[in-house]
N, C-alpha and C. Protein backbone atom coordinates (compact mmCIF):
# COMPACT_ATOMS: atom_id res chain seq x y z
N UNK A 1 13.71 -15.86 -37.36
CA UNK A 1 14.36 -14.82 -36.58
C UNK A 1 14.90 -13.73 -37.50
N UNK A 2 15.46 -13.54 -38.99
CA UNK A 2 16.55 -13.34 -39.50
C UNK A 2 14.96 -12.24 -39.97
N UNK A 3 13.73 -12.73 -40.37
CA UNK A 3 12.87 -11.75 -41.01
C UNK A 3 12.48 -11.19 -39.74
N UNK A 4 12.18 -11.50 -38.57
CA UNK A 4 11.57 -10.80 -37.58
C UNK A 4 12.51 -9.78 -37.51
N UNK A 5 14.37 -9.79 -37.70
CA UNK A 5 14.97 -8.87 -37.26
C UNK A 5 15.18 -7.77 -38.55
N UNK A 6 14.53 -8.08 -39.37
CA UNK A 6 14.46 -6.91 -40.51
C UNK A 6 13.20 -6.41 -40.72
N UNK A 7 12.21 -7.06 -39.41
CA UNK A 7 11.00 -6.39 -39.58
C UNK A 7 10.91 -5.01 -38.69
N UNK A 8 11.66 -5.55 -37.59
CA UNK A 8 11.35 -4.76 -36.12
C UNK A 8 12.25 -3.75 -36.25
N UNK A 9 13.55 -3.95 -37.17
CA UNK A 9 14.09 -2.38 -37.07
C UNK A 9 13.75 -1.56 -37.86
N UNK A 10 13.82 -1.48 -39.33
CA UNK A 10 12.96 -0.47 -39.41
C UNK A 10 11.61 0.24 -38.50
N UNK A 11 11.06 -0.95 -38.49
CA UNK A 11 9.47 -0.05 -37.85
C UNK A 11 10.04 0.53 -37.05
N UNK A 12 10.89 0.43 -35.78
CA UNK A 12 11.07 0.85 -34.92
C UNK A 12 11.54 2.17 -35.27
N UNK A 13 13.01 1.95 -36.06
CA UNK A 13 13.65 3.24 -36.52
C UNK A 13 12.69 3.95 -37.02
N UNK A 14 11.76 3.99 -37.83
CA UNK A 14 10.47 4.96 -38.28
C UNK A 14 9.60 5.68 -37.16
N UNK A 15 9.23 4.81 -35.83
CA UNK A 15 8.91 5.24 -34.98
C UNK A 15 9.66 6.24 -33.95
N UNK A 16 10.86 5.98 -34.41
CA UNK A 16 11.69 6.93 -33.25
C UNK A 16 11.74 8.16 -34.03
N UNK A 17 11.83 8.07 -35.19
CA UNK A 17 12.74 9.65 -35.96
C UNK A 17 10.95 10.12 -36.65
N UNK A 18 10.30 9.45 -36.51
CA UNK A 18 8.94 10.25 -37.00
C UNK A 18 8.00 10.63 -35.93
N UNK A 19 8.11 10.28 -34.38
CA UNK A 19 7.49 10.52 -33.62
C UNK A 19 7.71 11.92 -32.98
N UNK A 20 6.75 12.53 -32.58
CA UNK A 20 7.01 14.01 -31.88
C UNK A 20 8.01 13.94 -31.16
N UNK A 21 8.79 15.58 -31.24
CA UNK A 21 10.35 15.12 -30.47
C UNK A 21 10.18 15.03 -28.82
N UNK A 22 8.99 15.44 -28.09
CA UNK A 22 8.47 14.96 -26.45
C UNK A 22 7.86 13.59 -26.27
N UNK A 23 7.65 13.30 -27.51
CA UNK A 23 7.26 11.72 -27.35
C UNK A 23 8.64 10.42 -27.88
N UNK A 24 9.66 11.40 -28.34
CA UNK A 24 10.88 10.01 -28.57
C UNK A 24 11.51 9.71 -27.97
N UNK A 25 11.33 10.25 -26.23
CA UNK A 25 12.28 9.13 -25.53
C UNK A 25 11.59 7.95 -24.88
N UNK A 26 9.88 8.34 -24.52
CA UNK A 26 9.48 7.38 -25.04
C UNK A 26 9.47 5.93 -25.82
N UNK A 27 9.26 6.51 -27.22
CA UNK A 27 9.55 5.49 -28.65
C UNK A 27 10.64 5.16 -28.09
N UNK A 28 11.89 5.71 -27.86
CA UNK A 28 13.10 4.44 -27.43
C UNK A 28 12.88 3.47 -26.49
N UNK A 29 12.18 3.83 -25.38
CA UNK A 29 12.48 2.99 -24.57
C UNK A 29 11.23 1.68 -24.68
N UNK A 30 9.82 2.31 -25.32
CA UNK A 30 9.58 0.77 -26.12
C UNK A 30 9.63 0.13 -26.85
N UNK A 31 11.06 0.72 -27.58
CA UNK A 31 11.57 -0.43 -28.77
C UNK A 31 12.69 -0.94 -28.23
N UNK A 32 13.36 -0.56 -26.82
CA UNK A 32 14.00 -0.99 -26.08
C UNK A 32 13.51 -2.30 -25.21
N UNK A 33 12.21 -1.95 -24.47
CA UNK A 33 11.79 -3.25 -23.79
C UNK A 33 11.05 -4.02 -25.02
N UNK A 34 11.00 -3.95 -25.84
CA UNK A 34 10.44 -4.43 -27.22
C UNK A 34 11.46 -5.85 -27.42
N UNK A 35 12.46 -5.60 -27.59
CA UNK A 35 13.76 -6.04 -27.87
C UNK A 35 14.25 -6.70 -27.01
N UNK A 36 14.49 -6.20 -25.53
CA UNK A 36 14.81 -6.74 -24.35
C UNK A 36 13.77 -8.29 -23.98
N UNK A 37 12.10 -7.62 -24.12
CA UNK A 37 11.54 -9.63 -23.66
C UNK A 37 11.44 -10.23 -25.18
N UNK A 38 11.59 -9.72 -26.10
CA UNK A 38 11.62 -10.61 -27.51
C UNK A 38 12.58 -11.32 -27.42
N UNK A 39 13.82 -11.32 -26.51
CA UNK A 39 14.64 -11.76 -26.66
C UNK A 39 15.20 -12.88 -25.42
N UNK A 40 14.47 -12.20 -24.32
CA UNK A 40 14.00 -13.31 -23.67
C UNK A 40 13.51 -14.12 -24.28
N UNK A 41 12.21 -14.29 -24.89
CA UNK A 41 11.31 -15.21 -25.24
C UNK A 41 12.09 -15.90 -26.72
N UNK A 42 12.83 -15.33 -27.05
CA UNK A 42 13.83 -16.36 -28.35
C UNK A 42 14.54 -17.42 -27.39
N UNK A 43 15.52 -16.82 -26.81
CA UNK A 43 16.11 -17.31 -25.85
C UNK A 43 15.99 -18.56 -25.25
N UNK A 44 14.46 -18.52 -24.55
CA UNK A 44 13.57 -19.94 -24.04
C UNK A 44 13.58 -20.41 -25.51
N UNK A 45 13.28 -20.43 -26.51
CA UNK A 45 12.70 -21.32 -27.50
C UNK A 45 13.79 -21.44 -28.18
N UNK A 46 15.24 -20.97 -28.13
CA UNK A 46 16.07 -21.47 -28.86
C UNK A 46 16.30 -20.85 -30.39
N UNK A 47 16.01 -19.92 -30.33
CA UNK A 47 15.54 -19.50 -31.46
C UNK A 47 16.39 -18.01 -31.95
N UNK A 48 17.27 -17.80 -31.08
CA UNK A 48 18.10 -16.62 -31.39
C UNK A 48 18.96 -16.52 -32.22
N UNK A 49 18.94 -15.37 -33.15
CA UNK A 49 19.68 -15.37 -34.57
C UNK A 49 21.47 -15.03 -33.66
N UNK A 50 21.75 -14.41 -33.35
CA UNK A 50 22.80 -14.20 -32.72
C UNK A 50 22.78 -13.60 -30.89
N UNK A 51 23.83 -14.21 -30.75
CA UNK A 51 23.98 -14.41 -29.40
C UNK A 51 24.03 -13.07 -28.45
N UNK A 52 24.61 -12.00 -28.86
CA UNK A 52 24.21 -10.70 -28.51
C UNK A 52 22.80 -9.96 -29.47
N UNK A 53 22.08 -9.92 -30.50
CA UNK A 53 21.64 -9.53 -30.79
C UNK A 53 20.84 -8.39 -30.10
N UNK A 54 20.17 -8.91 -29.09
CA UNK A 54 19.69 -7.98 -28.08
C UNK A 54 19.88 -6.56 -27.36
N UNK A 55 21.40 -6.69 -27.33
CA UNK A 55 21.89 -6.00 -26.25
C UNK A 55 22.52 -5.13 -27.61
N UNK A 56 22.52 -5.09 -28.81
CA UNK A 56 23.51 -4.28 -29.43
C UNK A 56 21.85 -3.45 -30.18
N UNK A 57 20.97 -4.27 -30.21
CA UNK A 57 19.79 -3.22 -31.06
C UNK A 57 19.37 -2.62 -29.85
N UNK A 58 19.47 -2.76 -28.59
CA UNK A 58 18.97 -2.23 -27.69
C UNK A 58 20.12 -0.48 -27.74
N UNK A 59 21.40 -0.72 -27.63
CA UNK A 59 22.36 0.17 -28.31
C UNK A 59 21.81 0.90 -29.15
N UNK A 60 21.75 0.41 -30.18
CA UNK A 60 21.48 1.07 -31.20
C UNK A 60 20.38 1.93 -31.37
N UNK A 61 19.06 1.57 -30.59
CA UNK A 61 18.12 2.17 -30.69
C UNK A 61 18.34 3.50 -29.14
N UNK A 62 18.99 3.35 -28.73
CA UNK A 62 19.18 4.44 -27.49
C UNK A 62 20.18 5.58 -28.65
N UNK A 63 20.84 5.04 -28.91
CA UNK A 63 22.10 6.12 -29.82
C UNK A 63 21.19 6.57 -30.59
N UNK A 64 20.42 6.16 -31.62
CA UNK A 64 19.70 6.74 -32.88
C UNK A 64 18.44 7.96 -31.95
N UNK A 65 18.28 7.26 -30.65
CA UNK A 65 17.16 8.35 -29.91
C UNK A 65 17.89 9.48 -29.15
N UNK A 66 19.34 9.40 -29.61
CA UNK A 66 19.84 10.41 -28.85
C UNK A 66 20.27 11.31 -30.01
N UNK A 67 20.86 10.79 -31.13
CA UNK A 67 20.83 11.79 -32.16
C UNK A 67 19.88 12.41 -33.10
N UNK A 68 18.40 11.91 -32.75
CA UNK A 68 17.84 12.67 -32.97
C UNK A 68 17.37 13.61 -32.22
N UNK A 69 17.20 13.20 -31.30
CA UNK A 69 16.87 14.04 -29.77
C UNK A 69 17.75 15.19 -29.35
N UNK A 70 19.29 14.56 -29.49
CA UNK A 70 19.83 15.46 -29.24
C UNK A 70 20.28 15.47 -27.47
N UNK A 71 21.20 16.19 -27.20
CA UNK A 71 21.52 15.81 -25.64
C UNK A 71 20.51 17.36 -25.02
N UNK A 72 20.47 17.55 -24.07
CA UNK A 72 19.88 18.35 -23.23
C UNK A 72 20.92 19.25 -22.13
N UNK A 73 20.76 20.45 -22.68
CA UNK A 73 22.02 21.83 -21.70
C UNK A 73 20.93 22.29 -21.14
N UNK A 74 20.95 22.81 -19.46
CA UNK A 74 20.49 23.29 -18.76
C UNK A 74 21.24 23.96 -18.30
């Protein structure tokens, strides 16, 4: 679990801040459901490095897609 979770953030973080800026809300939200059934599927197998893990990279990866993104004035 401990290497899967130092695999998946970077890549991810690379994918959000290197992807076209109409394609990164996108990239968030499938490193969001990325995260969300990976963690299901730890979950069933017992296998979860920490007990929130999920719900705080899921955080994290919405915040990092908003500062790069930026908020939106209309």
């Amino acid at each position: 679990m401990k290497i899967y979770l130092a695999a998946i953030i970077p890549y991810f973080l690379w994918r959000i801040t290197k992807s076209h800026p109409k394609e990164r809300v996108k990239e968030v939200l499938i490193a969001a459901a990325y995260v969300a059934g990976a963690e299901v599927f730890f979950r069933m197998t017992k296998a979860y490095f920490l007990y929130e893990t999920g719900k705080y990279l899921v955080i994290f990866f919405i915040v990092v897609g908003l500062f790069y993104d930026g908020f939106k004035r209309k």
